[in-house]
N, C-alpha and C. Protein backbone atom coordinates (compact mmCIF):
# COMPACT_ATOMS: atom_id res chain seq x y z
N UNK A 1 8.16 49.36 44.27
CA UNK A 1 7.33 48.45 43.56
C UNK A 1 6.09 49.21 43.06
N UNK A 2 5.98 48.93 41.84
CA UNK A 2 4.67 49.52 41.23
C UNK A 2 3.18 48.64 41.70
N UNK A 3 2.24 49.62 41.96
CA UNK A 3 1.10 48.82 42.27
C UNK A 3 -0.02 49.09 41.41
N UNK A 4 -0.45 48.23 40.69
CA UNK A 4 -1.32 48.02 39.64
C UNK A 4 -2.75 47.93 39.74
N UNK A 5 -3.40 49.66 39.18
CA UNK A 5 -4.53 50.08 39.91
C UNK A 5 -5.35 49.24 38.83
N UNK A 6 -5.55 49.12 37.74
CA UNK A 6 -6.31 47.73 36.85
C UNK A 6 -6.34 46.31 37.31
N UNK A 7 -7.36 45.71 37.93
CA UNK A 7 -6.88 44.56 38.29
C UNK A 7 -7.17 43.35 36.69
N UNK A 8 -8.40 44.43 36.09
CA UNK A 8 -8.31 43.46 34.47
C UNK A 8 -7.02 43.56 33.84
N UNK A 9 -5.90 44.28 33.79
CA UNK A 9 -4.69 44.28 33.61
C UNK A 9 -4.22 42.83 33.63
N UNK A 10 -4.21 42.40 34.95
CA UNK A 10 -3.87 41.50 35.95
C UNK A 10 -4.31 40.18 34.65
N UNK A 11 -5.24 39.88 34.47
CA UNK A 11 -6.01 38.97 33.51
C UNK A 11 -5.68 38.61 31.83
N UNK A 12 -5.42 40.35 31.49
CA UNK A 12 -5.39 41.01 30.14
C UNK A 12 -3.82 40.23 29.94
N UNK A 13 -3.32 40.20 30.23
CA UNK A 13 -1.99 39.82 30.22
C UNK A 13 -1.66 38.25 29.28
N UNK A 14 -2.24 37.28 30.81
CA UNK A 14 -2.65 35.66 30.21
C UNK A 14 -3.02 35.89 29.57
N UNK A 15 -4.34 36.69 28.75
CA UNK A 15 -5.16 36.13 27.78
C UNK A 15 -4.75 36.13 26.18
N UNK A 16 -3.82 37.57 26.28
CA UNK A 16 -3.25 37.86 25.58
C UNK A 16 -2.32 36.86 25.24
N UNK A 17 -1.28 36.37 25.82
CA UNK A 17 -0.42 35.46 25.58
C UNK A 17 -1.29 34.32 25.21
N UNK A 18 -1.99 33.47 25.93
CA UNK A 18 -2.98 32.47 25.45
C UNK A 18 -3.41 32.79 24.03
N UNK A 19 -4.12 33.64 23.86
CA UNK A 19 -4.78 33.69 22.42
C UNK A 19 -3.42 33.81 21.18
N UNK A 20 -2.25 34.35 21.87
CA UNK A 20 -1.53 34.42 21.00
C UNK A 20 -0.60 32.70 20.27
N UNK A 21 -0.23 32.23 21.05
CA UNK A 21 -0.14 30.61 21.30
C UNK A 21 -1.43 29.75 20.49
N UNK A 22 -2.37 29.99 20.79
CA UNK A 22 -3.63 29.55 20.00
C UNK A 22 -3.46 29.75 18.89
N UNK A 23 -3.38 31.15 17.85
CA UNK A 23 -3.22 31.86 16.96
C UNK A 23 -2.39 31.05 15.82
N UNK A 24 -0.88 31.11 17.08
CA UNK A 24 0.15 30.38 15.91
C UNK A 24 0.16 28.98 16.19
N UNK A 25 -0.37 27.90 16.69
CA UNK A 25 -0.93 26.37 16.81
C UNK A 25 -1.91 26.53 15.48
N UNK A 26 -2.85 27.20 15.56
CA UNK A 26 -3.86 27.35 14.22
C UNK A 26 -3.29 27.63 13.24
N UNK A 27 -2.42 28.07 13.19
CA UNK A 27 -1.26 28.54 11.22
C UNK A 27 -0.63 27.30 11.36
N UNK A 28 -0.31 26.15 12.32
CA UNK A 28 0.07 25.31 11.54
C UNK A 28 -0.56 24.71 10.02
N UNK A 29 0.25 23.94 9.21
CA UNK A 29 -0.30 23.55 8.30
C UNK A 29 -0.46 21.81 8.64
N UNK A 30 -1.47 21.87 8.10
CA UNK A 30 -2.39 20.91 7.93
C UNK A 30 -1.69 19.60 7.20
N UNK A 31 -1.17 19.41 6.38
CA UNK A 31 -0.32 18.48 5.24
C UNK A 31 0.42 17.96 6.15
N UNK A 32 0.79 16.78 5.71
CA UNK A 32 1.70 15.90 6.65
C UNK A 32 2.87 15.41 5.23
N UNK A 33 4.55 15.20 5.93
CA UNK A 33 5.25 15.02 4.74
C UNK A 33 5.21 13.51 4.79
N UNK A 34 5.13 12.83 3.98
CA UNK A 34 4.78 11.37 3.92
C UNK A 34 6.32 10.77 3.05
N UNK A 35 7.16 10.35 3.45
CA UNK A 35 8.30 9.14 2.71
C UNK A 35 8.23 8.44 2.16
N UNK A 36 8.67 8.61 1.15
CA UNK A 36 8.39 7.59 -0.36
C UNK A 36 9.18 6.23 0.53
N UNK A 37 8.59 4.89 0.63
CA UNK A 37 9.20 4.32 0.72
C UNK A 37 10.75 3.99 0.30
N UNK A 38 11.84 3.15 1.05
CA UNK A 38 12.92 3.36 0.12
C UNK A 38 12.75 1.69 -0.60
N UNK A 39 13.51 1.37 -1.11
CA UNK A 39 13.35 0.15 -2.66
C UNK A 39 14.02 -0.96 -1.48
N UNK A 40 13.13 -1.62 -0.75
CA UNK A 40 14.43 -2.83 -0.47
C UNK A 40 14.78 -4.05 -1.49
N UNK A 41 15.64 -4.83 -1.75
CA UNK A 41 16.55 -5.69 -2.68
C UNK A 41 15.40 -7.03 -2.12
N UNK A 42 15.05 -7.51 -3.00
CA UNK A 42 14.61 -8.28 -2.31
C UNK A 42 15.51 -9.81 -2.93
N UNK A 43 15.62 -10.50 -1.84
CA UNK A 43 16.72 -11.90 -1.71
C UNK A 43 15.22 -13.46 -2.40
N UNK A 44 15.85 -13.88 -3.01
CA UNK A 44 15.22 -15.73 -2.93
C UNK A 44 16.16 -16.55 -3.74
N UNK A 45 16.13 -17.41 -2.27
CA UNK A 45 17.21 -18.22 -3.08
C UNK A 45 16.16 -20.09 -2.63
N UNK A 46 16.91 -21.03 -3.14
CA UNK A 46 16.12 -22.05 -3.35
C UNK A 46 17.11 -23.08 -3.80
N UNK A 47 16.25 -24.32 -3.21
CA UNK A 47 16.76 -25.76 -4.00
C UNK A 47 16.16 -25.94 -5.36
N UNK A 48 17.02 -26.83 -6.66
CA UNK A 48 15.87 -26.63 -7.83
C UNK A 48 16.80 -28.34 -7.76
N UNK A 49 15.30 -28.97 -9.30
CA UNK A 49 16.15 -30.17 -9.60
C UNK A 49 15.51 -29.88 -10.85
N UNK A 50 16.54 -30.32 -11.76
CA UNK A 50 16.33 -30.36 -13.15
C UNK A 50 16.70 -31.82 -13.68
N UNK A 51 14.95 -31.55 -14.72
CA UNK A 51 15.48 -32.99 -15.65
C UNK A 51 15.12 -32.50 -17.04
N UNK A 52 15.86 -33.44 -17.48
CA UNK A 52 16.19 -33.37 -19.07
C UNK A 52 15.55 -34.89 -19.79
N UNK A 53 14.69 -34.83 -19.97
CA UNK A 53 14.74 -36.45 -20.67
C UNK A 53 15.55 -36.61 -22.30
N UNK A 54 16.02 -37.52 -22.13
CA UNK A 54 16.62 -37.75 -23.27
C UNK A 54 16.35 -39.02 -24.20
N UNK A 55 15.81 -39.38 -25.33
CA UNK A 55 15.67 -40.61 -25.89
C UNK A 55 14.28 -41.36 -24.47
N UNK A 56 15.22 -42.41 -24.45
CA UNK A 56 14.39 -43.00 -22.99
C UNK A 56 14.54 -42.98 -21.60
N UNK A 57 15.53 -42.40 -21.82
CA UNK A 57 16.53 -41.91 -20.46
C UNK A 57 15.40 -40.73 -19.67
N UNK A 58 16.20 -40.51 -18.85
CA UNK A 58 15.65 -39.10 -18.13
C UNK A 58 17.21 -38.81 -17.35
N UNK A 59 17.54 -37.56 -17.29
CA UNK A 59 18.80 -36.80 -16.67
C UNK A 59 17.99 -35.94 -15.34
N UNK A 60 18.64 -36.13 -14.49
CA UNK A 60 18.43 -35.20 -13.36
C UNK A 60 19.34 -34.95 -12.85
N UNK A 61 19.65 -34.09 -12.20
CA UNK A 61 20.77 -32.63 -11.19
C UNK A 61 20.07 -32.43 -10.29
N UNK A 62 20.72 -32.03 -9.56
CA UNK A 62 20.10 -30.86 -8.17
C UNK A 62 20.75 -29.83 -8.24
N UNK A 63 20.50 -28.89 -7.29
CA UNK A 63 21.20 -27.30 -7.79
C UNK A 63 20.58 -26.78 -6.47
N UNK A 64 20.99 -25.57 -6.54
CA UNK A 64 20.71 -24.00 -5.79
C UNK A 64 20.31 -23.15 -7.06
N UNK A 65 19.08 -22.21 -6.64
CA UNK A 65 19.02 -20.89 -7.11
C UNK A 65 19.06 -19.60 -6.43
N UNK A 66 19.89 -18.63 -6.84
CA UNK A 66 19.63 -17.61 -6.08
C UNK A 66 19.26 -16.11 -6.73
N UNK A 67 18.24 -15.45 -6.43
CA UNK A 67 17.75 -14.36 -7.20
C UNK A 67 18.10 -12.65 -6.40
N UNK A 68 18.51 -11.99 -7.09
CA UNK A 68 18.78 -10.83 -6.12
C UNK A 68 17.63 -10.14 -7.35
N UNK A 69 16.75 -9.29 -6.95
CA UNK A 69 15.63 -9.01 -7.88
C UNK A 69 16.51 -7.67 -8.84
N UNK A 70 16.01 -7.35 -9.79
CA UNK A 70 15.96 -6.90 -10.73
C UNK A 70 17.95 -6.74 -11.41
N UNK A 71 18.65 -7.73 -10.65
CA UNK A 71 20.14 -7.68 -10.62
C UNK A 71 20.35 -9.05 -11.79
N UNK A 72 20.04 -10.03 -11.06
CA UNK A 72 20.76 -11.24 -10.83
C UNK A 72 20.35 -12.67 -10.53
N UNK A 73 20.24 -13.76 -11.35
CA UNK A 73 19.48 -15.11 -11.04
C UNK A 73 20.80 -16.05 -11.52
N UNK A 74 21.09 -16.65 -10.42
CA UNK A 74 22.42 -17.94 -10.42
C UNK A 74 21.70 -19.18 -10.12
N UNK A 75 21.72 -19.60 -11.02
CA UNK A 75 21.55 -21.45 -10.82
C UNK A 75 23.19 -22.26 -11.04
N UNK A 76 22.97 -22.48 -9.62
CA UNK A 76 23.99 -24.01 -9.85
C UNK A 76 23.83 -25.34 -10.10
N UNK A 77 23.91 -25.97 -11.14
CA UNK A 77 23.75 -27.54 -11.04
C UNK A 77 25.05 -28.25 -10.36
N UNK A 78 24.71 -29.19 -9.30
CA UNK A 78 25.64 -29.92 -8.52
C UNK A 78 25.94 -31.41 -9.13
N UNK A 79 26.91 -31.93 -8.90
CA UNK A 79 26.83 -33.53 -9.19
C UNK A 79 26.59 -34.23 -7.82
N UNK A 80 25.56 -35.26 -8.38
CA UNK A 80 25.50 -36.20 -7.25
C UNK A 80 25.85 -36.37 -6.48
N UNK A 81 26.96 -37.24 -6.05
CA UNK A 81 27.29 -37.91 -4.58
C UNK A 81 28.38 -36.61 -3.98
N UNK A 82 29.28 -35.68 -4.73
CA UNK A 82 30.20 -35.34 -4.56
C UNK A 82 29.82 -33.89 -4.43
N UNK A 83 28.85 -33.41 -4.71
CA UNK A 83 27.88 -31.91 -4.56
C UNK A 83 29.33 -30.73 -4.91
N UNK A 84 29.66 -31.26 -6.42
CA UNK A 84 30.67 -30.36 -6.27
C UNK A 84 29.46 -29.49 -7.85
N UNK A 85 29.85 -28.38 -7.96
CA UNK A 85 29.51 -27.94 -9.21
C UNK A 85 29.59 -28.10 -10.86
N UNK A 86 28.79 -28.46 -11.42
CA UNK A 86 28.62 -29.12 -12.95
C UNK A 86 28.34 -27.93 -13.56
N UNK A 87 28.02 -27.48 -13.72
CA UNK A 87 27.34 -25.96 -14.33
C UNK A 87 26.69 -25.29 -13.48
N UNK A 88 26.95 -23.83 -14.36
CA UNK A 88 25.94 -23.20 -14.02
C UNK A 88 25.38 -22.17 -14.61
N UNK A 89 24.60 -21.43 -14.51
CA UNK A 89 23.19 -20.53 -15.29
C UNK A 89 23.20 -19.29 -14.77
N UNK A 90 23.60 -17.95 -15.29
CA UNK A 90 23.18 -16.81 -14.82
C UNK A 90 23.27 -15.82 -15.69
N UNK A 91 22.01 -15.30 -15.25
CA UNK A 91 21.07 -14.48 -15.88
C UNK A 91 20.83 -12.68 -15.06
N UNK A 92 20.85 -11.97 -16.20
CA UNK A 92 21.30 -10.71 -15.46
C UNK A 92 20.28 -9.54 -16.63
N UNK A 93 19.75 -8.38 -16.76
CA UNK A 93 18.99 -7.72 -17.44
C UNK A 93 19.54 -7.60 -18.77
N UNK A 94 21.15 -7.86 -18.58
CA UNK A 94 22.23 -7.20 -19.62
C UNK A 94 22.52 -8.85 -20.93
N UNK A 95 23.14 -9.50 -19.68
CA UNK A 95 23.85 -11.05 -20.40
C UNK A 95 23.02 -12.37 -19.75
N UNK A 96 23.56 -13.26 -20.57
CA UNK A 96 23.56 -14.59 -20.07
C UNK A 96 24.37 -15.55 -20.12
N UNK A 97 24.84 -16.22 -18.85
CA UNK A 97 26.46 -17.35 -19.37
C UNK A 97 26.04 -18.06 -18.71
N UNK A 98 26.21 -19.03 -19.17
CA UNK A 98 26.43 -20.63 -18.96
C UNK A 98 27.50 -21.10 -18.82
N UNK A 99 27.38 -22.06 -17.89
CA UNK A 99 28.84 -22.30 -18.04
C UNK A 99 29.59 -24.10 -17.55
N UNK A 100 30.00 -24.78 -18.20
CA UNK A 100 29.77 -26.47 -18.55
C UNK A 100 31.57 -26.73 -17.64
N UNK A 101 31.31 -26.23 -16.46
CA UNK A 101 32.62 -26.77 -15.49
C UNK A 101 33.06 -28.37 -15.86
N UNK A 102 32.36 -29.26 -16.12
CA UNK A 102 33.43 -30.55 -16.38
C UNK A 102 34.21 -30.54 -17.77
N UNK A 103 33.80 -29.83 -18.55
CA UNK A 103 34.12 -29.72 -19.91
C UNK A 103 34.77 -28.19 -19.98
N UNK A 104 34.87 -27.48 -19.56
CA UNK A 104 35.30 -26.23 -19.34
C UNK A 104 35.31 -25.37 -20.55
N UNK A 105 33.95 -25.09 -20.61
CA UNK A 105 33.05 -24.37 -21.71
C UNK A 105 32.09 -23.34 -21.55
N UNK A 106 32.23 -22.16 -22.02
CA UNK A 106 30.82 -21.25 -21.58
C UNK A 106 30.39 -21.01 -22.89
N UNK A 107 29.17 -20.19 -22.50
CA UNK A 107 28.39 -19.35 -23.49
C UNK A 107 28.25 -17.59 -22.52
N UNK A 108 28.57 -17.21 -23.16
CA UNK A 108 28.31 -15.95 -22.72
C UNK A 108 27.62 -14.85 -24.12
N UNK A 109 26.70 -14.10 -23.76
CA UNK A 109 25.45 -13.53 -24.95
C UNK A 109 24.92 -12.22 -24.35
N UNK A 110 24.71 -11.29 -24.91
CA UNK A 110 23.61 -10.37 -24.88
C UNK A 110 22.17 -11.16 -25.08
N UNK A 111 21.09 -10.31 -24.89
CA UNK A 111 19.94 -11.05 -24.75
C UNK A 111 19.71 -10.71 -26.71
N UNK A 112 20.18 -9.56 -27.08
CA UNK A 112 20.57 -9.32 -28.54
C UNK A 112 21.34 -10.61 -29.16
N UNK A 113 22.50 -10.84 -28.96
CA UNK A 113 23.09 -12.10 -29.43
C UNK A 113 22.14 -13.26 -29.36
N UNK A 114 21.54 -13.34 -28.10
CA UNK A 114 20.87 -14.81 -28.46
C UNK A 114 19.17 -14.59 -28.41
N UNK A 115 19.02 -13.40 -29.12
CA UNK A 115 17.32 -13.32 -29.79
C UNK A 115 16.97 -14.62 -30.30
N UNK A 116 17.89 -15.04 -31.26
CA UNK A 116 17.43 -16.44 -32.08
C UNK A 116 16.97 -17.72 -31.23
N UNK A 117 17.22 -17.79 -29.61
CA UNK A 117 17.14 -18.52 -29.08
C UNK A 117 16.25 -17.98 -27.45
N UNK A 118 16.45 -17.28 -27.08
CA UNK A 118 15.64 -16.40 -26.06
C UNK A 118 14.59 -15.35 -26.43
N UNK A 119 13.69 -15.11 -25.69
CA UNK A 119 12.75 -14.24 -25.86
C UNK A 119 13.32 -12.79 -25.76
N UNK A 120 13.21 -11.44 -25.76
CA UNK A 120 13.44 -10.21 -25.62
C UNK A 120 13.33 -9.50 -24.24
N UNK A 121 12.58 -10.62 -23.82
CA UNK A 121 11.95 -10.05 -22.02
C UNK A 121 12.54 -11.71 -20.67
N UNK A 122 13.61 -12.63 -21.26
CA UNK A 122 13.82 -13.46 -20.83
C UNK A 122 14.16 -13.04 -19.65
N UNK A 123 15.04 -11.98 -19.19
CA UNK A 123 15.26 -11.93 -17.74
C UNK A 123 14.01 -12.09 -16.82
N UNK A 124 13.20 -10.19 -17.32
CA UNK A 124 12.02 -10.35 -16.53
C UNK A 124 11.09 -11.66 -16.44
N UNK A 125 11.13 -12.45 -17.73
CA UNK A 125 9.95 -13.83 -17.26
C UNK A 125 10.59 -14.89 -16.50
N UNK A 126 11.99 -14.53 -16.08
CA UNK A 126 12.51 -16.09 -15.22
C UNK A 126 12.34 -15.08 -13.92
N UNK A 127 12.35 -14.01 -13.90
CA UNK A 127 12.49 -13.59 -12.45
C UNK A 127 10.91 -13.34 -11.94
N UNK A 128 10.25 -13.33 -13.13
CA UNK A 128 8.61 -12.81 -12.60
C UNK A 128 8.06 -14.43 -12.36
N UNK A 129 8.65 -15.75 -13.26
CA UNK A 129 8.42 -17.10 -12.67
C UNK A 129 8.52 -17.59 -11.35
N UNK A 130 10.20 -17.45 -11.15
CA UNK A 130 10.59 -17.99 -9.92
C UNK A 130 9.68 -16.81 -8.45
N UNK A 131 9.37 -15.30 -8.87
CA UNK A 131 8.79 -14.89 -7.42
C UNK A 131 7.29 -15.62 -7.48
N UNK A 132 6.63 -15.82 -8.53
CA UNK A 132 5.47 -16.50 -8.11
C UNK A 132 5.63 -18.44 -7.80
N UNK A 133 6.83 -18.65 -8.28
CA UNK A 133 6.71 -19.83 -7.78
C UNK A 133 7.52 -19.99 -6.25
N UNK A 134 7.68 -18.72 -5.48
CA UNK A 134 8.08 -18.72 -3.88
C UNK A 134 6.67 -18.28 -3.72
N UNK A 135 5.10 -18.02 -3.90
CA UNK A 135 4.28 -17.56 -3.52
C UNK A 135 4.01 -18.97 -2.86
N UNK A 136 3.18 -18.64 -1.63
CA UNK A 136 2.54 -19.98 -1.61
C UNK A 136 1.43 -20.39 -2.35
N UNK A 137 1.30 -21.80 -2.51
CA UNK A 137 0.26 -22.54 -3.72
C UNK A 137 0.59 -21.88 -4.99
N UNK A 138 2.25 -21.50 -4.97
CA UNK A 138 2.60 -20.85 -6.22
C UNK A 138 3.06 -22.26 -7.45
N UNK A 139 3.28 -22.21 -8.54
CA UNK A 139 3.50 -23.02 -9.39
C UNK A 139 5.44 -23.08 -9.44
N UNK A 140 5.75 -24.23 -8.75
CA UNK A 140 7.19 -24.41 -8.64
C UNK A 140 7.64 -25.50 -9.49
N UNK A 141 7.03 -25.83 -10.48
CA UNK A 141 7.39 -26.71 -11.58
C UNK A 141 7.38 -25.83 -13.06
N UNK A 142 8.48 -25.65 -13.50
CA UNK A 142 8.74 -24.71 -14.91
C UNK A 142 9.37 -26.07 -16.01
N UNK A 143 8.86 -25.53 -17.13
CA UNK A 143 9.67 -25.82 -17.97
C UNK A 143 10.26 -24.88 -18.95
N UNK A 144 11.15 -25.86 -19.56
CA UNK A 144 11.85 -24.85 -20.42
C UNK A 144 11.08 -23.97 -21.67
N UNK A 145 9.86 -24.67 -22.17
CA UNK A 145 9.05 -23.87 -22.65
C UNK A 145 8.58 -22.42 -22.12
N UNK A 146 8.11 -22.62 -20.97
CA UNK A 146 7.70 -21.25 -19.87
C UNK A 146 8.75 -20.30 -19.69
N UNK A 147 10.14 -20.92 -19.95
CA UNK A 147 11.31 -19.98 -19.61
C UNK A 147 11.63 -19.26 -20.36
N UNK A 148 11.60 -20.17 -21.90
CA UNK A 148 11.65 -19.15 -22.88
C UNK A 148 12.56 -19.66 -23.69
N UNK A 149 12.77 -20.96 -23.18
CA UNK A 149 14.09 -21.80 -24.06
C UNK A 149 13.24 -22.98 -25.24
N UNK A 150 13.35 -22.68 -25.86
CA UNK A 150 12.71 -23.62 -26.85
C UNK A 150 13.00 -25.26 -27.19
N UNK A 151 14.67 -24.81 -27.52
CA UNK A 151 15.38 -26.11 -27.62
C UNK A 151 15.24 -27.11 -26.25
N UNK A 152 14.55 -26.60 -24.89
CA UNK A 152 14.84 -27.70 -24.02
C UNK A 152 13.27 -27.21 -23.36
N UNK A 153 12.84 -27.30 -24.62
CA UNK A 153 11.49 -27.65 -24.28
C UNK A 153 10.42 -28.33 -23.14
N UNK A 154 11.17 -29.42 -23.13
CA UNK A 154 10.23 -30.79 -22.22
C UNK A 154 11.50 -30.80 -20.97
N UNK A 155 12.23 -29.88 -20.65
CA UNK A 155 13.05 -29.68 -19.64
C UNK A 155 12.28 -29.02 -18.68
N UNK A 156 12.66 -29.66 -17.16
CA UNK A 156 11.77 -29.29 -16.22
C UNK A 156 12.81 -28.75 -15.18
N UNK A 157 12.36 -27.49 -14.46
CA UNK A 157 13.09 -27.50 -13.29
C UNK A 157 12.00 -27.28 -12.48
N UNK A 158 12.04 -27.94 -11.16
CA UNK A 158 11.24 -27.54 -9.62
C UNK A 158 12.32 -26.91 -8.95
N UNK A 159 11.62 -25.80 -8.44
CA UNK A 159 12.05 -25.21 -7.63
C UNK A 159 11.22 -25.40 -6.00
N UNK A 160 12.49 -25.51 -5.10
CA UNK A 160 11.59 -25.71 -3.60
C UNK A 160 12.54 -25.45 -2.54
N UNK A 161 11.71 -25.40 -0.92
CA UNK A 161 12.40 -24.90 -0.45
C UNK A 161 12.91 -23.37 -0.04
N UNK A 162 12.48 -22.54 -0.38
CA UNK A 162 12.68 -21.24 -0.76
C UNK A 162 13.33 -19.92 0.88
N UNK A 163 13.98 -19.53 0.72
CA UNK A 163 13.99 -18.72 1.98
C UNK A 163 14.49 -17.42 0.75
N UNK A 164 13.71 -15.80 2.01
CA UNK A 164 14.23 -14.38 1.40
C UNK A 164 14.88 -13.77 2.55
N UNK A 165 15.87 -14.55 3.09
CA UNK A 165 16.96 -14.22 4.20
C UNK A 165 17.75 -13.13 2.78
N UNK A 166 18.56 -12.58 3.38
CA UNK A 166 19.32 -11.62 2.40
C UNK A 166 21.02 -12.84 2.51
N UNK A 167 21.23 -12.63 1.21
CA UNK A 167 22.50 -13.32 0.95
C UNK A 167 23.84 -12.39 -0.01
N UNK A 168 24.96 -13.19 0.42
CA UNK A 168 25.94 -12.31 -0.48
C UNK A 168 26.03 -12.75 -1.91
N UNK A 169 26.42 -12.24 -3.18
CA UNK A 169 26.22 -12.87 -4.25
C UNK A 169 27.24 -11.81 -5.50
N UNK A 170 27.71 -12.50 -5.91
CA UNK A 170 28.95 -11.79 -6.80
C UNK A 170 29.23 -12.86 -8.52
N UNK A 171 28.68 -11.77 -9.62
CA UNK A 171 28.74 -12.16 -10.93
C UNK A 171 30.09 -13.26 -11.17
N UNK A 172 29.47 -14.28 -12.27
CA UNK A 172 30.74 -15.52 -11.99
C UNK A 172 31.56 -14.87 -13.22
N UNK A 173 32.81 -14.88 -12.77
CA UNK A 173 33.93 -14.99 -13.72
C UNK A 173 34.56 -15.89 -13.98
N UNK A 174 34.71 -16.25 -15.39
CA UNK A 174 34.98 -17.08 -16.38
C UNK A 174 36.64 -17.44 -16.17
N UNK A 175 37.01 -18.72 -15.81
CA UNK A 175 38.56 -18.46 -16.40
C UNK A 175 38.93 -18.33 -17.59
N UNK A 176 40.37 -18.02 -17.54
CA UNK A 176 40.95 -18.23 -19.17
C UNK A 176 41.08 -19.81 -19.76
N UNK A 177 40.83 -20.77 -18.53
CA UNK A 177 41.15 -21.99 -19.25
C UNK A 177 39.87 -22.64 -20.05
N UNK A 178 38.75 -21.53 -19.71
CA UNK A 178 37.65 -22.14 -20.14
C UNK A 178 37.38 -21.80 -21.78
N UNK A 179 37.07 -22.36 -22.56
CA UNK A 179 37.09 -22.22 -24.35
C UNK A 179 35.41 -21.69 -24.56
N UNK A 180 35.04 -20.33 -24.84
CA UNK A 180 33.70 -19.70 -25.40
C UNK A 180 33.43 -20.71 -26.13
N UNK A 181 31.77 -21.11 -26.62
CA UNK A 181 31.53 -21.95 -27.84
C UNK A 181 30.18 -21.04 -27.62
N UNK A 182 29.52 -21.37 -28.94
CA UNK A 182 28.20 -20.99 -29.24
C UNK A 182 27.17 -21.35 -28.36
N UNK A 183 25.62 -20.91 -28.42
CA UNK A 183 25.11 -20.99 -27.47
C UNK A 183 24.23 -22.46 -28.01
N UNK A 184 24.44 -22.76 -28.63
CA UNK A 184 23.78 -23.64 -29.89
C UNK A 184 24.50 -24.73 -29.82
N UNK A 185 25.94 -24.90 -29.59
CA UNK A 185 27.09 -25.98 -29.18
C UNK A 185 26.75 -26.31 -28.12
N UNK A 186 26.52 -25.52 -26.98
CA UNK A 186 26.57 -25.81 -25.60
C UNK A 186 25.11 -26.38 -24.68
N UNK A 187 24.12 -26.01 -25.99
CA UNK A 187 22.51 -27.00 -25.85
C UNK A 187 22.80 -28.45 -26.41
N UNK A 188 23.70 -28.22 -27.31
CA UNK A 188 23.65 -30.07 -28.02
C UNK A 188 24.60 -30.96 -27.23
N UNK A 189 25.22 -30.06 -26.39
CA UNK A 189 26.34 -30.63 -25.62
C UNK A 189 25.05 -31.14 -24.34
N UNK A 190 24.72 -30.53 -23.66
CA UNK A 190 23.47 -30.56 -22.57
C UNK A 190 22.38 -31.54 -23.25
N UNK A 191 21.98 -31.50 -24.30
CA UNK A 191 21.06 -33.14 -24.81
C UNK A 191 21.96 -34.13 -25.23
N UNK A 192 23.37 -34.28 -25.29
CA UNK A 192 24.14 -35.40 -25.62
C UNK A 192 24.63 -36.28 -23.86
N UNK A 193 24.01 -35.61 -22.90
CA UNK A 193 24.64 -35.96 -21.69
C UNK A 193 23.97 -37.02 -21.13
């Protein structure tokens, strides 16, 4: 065994290692990597009731809406006692179809095709409507003016009720038994009801 006539040796050793440990703790860098958040989908779906007045009449429905954000907005109108489906409404960045289940009739459009009747930004203003009308003390009474529909002007829908549980949701396909008509047929059909 070697015997070690330095006893600062003895010392020199730790300190060395210590300062060296110190050294490279201090070259860390400073910057921290920060994660872009990732995009979650955000879900709202809702009870709506729509009325239509007509002449002296007034028309009302009930319905579901459901919004998957920057995808997808489905309105169903239900019938009364039998809550089976009467139409329904969906709206997407690309198209828009309607679609008149007792009469078995759609409209289906680019937001191009039906410029003459929709605004240019109609998706974004029904989807930037309905999230402020899930705000609370948000405005859940629209009309069709605000939506962007002209012809159904003094048409009202409330929306209420609201949950952003996440839901499943899949674009409606049209049967073949159903007959395309204009989008212009299928509003005069909706004020003749």
């Amino acid at each position: 065994m070697k015997r070690i006539n330095n006893p600062l040796s003895i010392i020199h050793f730790p300190l060395t290692l210590l300062l060296t440990v110190l050294l490279l703790v201090g070259c860390k860098s400073s910057k921290t990597i920060v994660k872009e958040p990732e995009f979650v989908q955000q879900y709202l779906s809702s009870k709506l009731e729509l009325t239509i007045p007509h002449g002296d009449a007034v028309f009302t429905v009930n319905g579901t809406m459901k919004m998957k954000e920057g995808e997808l907005v489905q309105m169903s109108l239900l019938m009364p006692l039998f809550r089976s489906e009467v139409a329904r409404i969906e709206a997407t960045p690309i198209y828009l179809l309607m679609v008149d289940r007792m009469n078995r009739r759609f409209v289906k459009g680019t937001q191009y095709d039906l410029r003459d009747y929709l605004p240019a930004d109609s998706y974004q203003r029904l989807e930037q409507l309905i999230k402020d009308a899930a705000k609370p003390g948000g405005k859940t009474t629209l009309s069709g003016e605000e939506i962007g529909i002209k012809q159904l002007a003094k048409a009202r829908i409330e929306l209420y009720d609201f949950s952003d549980a996440p839901f499943s949701i899949e674009p409606t396909t049209v049967s073949s038994r159903y007959r395309q008509v204009t989008f212009e047929e299928l509003l005069q059909l909706l004020m003749s009801l």
